[in-house]
N, C-alpha and C. Protein backbone atom coordinates (compact mmCIF):
# COMPACT_ATOMS: atom_id res chain seq x y z
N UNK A 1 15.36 -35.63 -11.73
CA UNK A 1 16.39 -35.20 -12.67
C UNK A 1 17.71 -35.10 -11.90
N UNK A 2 19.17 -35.54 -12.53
CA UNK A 2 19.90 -35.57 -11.71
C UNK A 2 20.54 -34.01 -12.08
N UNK A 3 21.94 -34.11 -11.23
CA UNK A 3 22.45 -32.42 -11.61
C UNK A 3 22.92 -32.25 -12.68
N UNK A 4 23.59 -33.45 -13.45
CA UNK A 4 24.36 -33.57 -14.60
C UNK A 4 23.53 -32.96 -16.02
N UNK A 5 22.00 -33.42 -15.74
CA UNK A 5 20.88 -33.14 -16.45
C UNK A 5 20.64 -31.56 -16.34
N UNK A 6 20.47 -31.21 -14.96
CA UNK A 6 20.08 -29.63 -14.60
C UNK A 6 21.31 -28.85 -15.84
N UNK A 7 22.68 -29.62 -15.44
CA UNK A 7 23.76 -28.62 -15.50
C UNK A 7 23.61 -28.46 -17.45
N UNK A 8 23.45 -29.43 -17.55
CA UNK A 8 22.84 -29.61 -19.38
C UNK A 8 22.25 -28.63 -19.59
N UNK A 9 20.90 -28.82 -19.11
CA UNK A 9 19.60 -28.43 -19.92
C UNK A 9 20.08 -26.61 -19.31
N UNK A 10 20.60 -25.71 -18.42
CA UNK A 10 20.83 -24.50 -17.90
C UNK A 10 22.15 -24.47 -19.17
N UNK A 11 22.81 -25.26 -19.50
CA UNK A 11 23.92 -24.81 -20.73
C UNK A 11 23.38 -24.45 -22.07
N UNK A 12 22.24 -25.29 -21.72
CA UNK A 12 21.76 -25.11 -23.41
C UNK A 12 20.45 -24.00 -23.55
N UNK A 13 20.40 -23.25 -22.30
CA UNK A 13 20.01 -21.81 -22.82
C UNK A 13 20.24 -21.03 -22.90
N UNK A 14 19.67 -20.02 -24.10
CA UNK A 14 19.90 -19.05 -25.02
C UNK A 14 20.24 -17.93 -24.39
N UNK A 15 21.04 -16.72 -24.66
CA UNK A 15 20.97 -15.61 -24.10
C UNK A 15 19.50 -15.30 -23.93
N UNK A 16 19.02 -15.31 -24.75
CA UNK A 16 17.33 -14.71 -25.40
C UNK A 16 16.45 -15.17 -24.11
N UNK A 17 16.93 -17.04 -23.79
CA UNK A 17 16.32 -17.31 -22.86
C UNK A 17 16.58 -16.89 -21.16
N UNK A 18 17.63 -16.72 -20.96
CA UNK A 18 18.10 -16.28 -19.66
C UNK A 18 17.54 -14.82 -19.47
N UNK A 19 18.00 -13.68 -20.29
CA UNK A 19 16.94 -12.51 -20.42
C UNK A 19 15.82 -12.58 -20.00
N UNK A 20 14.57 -13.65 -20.31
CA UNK A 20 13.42 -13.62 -20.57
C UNK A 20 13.24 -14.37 -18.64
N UNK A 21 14.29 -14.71 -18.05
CA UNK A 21 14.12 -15.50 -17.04
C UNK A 21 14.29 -14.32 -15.77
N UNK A 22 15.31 -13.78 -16.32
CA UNK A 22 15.77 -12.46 -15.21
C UNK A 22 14.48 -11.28 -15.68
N UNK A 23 14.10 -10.57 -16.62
CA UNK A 23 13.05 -10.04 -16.91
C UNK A 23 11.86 -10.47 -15.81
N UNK A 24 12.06 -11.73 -15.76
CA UNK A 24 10.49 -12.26 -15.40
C UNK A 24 10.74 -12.25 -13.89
N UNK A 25 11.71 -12.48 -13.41
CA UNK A 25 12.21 -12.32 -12.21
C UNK A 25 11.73 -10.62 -11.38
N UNK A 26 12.60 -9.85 -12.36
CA UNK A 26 12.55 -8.30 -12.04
C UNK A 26 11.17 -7.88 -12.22
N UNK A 27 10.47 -8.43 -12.97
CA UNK A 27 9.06 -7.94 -13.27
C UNK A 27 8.18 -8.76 -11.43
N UNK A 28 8.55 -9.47 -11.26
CA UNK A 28 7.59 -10.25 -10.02
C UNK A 28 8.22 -9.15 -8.68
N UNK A 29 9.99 -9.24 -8.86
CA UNK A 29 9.96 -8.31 -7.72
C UNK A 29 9.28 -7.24 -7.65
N UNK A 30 9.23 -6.47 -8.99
CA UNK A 30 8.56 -4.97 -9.04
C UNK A 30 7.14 -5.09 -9.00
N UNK A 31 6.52 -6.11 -9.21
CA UNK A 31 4.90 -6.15 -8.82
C UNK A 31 4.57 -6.68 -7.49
N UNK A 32 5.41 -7.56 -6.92
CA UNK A 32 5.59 -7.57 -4.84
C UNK A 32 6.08 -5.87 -4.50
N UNK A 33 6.78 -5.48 -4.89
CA UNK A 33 7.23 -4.14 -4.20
C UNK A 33 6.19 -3.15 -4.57
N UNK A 34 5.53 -2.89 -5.34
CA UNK A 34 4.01 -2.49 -5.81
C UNK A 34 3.28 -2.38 -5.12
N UNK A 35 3.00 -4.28 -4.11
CA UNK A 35 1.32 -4.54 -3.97
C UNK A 35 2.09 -4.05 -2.45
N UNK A 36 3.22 -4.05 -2.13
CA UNK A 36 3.52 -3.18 -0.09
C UNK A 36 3.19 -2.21 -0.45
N UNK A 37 3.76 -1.43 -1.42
CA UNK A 37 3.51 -0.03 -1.70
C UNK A 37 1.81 0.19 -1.22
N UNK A 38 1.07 -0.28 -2.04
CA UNK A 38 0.05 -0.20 -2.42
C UNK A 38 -0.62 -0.27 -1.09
N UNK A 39 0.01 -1.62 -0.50
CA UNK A 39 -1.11 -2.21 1.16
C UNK A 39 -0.81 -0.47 2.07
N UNK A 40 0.53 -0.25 1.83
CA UNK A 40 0.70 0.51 2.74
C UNK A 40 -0.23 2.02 2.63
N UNK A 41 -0.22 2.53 1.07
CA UNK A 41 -0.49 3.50 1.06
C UNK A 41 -1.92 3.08 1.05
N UNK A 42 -2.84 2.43 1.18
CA UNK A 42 -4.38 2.32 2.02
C UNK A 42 -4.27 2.27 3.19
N UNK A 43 -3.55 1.65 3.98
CA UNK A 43 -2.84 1.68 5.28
C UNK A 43 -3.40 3.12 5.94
N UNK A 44 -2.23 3.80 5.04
CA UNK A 44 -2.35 5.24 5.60
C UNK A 44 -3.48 5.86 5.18
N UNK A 45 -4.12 5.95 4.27
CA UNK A 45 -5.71 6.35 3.87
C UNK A 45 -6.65 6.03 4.88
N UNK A 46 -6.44 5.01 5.09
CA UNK A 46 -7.60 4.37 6.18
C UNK A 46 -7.37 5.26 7.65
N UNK A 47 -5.84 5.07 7.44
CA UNK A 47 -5.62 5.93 9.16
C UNK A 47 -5.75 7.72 8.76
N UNK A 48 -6.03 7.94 7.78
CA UNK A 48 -6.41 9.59 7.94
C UNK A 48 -7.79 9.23 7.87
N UNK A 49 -8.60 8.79 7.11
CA UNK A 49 -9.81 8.47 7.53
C UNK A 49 -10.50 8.46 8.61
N UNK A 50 -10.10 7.76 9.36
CA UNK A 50 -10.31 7.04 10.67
C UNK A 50 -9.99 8.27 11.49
N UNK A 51 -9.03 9.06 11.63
CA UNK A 51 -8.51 10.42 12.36
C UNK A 51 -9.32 11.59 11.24
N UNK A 52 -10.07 11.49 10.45
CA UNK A 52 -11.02 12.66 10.17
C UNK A 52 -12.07 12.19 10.73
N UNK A 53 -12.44 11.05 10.68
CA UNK A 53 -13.94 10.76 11.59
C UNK A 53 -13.88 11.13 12.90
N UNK A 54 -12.84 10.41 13.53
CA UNK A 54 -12.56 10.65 15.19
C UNK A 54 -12.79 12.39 15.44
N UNK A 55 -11.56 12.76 14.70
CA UNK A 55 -11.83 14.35 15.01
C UNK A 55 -12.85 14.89 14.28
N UNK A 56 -14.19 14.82 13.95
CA UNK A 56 -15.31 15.10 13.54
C UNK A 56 -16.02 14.97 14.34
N UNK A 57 -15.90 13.31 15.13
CA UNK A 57 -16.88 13.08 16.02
C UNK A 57 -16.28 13.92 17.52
N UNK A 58 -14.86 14.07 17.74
CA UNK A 58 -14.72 14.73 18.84
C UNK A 58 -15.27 16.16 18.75
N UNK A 59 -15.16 16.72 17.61
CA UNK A 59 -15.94 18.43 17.38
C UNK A 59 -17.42 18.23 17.66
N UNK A 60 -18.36 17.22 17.29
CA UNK A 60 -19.32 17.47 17.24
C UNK A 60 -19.46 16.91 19.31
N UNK A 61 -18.87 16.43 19.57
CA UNK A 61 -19.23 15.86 21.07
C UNK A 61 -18.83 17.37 21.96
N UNK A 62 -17.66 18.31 21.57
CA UNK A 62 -17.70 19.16 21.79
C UNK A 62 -19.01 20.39 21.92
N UNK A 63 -19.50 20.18 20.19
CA UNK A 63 -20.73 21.20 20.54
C UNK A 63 -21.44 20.95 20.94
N UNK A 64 -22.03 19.46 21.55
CA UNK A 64 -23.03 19.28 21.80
C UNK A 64 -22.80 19.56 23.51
N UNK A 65 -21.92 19.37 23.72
CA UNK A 65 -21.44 20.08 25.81
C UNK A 65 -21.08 21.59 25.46
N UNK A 66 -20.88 22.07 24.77
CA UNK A 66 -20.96 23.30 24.82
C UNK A 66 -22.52 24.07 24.87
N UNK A 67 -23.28 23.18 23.89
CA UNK A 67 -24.70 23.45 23.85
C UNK A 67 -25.25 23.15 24.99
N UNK A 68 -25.21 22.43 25.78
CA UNK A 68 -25.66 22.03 27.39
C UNK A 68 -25.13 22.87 28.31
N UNK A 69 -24.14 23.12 28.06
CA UNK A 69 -23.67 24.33 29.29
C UNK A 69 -24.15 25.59 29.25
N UNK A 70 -24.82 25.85 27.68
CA UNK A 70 -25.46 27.48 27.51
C UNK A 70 -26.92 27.31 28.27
């Protein structure tokens, strides 16, 4: 398609249609800015997770040398 064509066929749409183009636009950014949101906040779930196990398993490695030393 040449530009003369582009510059056409972009004249001959509607308010209704340009709306529906930027809408669709703003709707994709806000569902990418969502799914970071989203990666991130498992991100951080996983890393409190991971630091309640650790410090679970460091308490229990604790009692168990505490229990050997009695």
């Amino acid at each position: 398609m040449d530009d003369k064509k582009k510059t056409e066929n972009l004249a001959s749409l509607s308010e209704n249609d340009l709306t529906t183009v930027s809408g669709g636009i703003s709707n994709a950014k806000v569902d990418m800015y969502n799914s970071v949101i989203d990666g991130i906040t498992e991100s951080v779930d996983s890393n409190k997770a991971v630091k309640t196990i650790t410090s679970a398993g460091a308490e229990g490695i604790k009692s168990v040398l505490n229990s050997l030393r009695d």
